[in-house]
C-alpha atoms as a PDB file:
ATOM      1  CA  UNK A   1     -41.028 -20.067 -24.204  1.00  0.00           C
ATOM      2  CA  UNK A   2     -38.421 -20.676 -26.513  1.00  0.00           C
ATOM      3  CA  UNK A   3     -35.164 -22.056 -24.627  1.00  0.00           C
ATOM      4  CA  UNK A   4     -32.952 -20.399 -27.051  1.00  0.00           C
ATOM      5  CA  UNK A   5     -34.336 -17.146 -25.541  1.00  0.00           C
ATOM      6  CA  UNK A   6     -32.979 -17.742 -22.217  1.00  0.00           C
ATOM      7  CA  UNK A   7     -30.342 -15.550 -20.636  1.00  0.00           C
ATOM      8  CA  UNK A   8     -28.106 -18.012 -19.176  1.00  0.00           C
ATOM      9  CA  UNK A   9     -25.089 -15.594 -17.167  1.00  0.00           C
ATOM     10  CA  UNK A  10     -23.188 -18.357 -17.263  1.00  0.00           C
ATOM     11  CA  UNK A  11     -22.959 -18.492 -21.466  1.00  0.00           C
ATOM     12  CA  UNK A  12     -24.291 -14.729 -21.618  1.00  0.00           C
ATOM     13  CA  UNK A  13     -20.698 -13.117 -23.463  1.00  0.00           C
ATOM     14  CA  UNK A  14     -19.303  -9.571 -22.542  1.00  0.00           C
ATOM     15  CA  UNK A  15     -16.200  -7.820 -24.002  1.00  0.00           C
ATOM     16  CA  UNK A  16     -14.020 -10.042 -26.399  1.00  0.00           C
ATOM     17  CA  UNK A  17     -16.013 -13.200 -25.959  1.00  0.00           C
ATOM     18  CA  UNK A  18     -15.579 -13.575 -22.527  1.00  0.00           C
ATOM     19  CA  UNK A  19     -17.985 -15.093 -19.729  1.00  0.00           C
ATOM     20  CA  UNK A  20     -19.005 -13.025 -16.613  1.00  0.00           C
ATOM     21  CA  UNK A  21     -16.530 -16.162 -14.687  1.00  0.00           C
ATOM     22  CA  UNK A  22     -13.929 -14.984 -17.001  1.00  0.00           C
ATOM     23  CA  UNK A  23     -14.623 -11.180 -16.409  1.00  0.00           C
ATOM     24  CA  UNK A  24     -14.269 -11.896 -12.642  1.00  0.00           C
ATOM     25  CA  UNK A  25     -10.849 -14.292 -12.785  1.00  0.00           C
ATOM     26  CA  UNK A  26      -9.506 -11.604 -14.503  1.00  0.00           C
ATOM     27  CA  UNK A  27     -10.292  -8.713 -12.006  1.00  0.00           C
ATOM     28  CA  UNK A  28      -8.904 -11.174  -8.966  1.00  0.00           C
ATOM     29  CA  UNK A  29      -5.693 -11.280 -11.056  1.00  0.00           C
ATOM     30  CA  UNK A  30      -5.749  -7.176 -11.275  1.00  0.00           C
ATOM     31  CA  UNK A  31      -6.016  -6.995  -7.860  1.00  0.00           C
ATOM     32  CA  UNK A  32      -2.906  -8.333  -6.837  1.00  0.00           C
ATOM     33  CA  UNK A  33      -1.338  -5.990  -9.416  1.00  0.00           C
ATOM     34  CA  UNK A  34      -3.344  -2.917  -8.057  1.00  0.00           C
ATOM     35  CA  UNK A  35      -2.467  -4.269  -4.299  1.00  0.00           C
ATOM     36  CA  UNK A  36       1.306  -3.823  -5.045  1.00  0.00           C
ATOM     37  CA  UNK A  37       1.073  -0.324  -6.981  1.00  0.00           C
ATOM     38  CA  UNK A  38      -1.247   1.087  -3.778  1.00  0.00           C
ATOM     39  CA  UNK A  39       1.229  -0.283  -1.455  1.00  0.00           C
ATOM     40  CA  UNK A  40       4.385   1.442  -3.268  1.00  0.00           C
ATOM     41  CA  UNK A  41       2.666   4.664  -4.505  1.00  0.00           C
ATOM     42  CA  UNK A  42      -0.187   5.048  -1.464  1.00  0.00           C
ATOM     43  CA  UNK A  43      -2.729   5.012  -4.097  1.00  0.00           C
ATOM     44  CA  UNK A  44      -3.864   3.807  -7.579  1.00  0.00           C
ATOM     45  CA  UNK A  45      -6.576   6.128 -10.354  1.00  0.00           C
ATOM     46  CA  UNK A  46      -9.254   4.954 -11.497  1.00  0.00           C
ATOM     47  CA  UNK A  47      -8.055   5.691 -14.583  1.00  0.00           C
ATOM     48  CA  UNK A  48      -4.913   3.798 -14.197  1.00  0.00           C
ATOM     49  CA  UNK A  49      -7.464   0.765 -13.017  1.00  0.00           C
ATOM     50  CA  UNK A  50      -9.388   0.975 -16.158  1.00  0.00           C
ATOM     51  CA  UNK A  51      -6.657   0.960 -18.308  1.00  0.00           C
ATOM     52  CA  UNK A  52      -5.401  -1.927 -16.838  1.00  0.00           C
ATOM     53  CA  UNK A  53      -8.674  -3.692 -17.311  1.00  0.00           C
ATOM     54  CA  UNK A  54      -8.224  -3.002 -20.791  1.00  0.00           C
ATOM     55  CA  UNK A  55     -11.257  -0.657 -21.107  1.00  0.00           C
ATOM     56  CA  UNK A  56     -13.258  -3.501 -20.071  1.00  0.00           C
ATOM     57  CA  UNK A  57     -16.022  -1.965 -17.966  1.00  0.00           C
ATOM     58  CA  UNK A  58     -17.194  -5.313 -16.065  1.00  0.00           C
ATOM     59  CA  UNK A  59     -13.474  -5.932 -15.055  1.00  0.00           C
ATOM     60  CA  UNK A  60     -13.202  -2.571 -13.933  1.00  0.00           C
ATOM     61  CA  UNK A  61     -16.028  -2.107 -11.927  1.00  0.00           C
ATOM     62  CA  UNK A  62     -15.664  -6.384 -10.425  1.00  0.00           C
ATOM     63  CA  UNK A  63     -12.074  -4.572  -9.317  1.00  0.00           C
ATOM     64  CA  UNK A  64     -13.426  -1.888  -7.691  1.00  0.00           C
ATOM     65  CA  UNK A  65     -15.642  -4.132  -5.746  1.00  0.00           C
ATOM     66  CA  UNK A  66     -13.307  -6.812  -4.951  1.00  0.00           C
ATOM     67  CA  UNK A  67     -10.829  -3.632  -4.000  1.00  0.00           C
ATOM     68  CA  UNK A  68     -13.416  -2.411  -1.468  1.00  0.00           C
ATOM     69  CA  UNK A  69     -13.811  -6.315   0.009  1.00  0.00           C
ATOM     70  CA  UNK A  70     -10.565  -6.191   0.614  1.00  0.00           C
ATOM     71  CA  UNK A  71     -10.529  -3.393   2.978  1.00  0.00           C
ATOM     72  CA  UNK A  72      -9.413  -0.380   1.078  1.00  0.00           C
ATOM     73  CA  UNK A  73     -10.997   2.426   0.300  1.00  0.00           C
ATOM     74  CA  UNK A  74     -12.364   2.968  -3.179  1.00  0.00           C
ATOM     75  CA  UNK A  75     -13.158   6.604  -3.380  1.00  0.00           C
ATOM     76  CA  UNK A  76     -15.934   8.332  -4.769  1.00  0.00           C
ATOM     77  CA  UNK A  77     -16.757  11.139  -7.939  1.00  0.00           C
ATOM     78  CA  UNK A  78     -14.875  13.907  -6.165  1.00  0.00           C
ATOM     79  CA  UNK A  79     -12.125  11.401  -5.164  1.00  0.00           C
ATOM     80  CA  UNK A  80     -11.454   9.161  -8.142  1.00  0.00           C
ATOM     81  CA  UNK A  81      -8.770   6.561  -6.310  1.00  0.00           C
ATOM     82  CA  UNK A  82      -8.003   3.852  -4.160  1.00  0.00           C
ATOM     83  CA  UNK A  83      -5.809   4.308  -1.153  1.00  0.00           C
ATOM     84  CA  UNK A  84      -5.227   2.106   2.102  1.00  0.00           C
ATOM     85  CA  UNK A  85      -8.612   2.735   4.916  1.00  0.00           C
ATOM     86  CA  UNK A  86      -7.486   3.883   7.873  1.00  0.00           C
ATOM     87  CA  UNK A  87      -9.527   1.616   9.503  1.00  0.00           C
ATOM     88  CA  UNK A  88      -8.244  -2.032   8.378  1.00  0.00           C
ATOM     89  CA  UNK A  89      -5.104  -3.555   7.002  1.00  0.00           C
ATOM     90  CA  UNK A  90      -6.176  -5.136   3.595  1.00  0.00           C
ATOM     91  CA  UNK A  91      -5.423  -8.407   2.879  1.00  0.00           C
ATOM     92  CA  UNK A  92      -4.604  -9.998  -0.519  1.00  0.00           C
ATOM     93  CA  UNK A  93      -7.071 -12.562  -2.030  1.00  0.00           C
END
């Protein structure tokens, strides 16, 4: 096998160049932004997430994920936002 054929998802590039580390610093950065709108306004779109992310679907989606680690609740296709669970406090990364 040719090692030039290798996926290697460390060198592997996404939107704009960027590695999947690079994808994922970035949606840890979002979430502090999204943390702070959901705290003021009770809850953030997913649209309003995706257009933060720039239209970058592998930020958007890593922010949804890291979102639900952190305790809130990320909705679903009939409920397209993220508010504060009733169940935990979320804390910030």
């Amino acid at each position: 096998m040719d090692g030039d054929k290798i996926c290697d998802s460390r060198s592997t590039a996404y939107k704009g160049g960027k590695t999947f580390e690079d994808c994922k610093q970035e949606a840890v950065r979002n979430i502090q932004l999204f943390s702070k709108e959901i705290q003021d306004t009770g809850e953030i779109s997913w649209s309003r997430i995706l257009e933060i992310a720039n239209y970058d679907e592998l930020v958007y989606k890593l922010s949804l994920k890291f979102l639900r680690l952190q305790g809130y609740d990320i909705g679903n296709n009939k409920t397209p936002r993220v508010t504060r669970s009733s169940k935990t406090e979320p804390q910030l990364p």
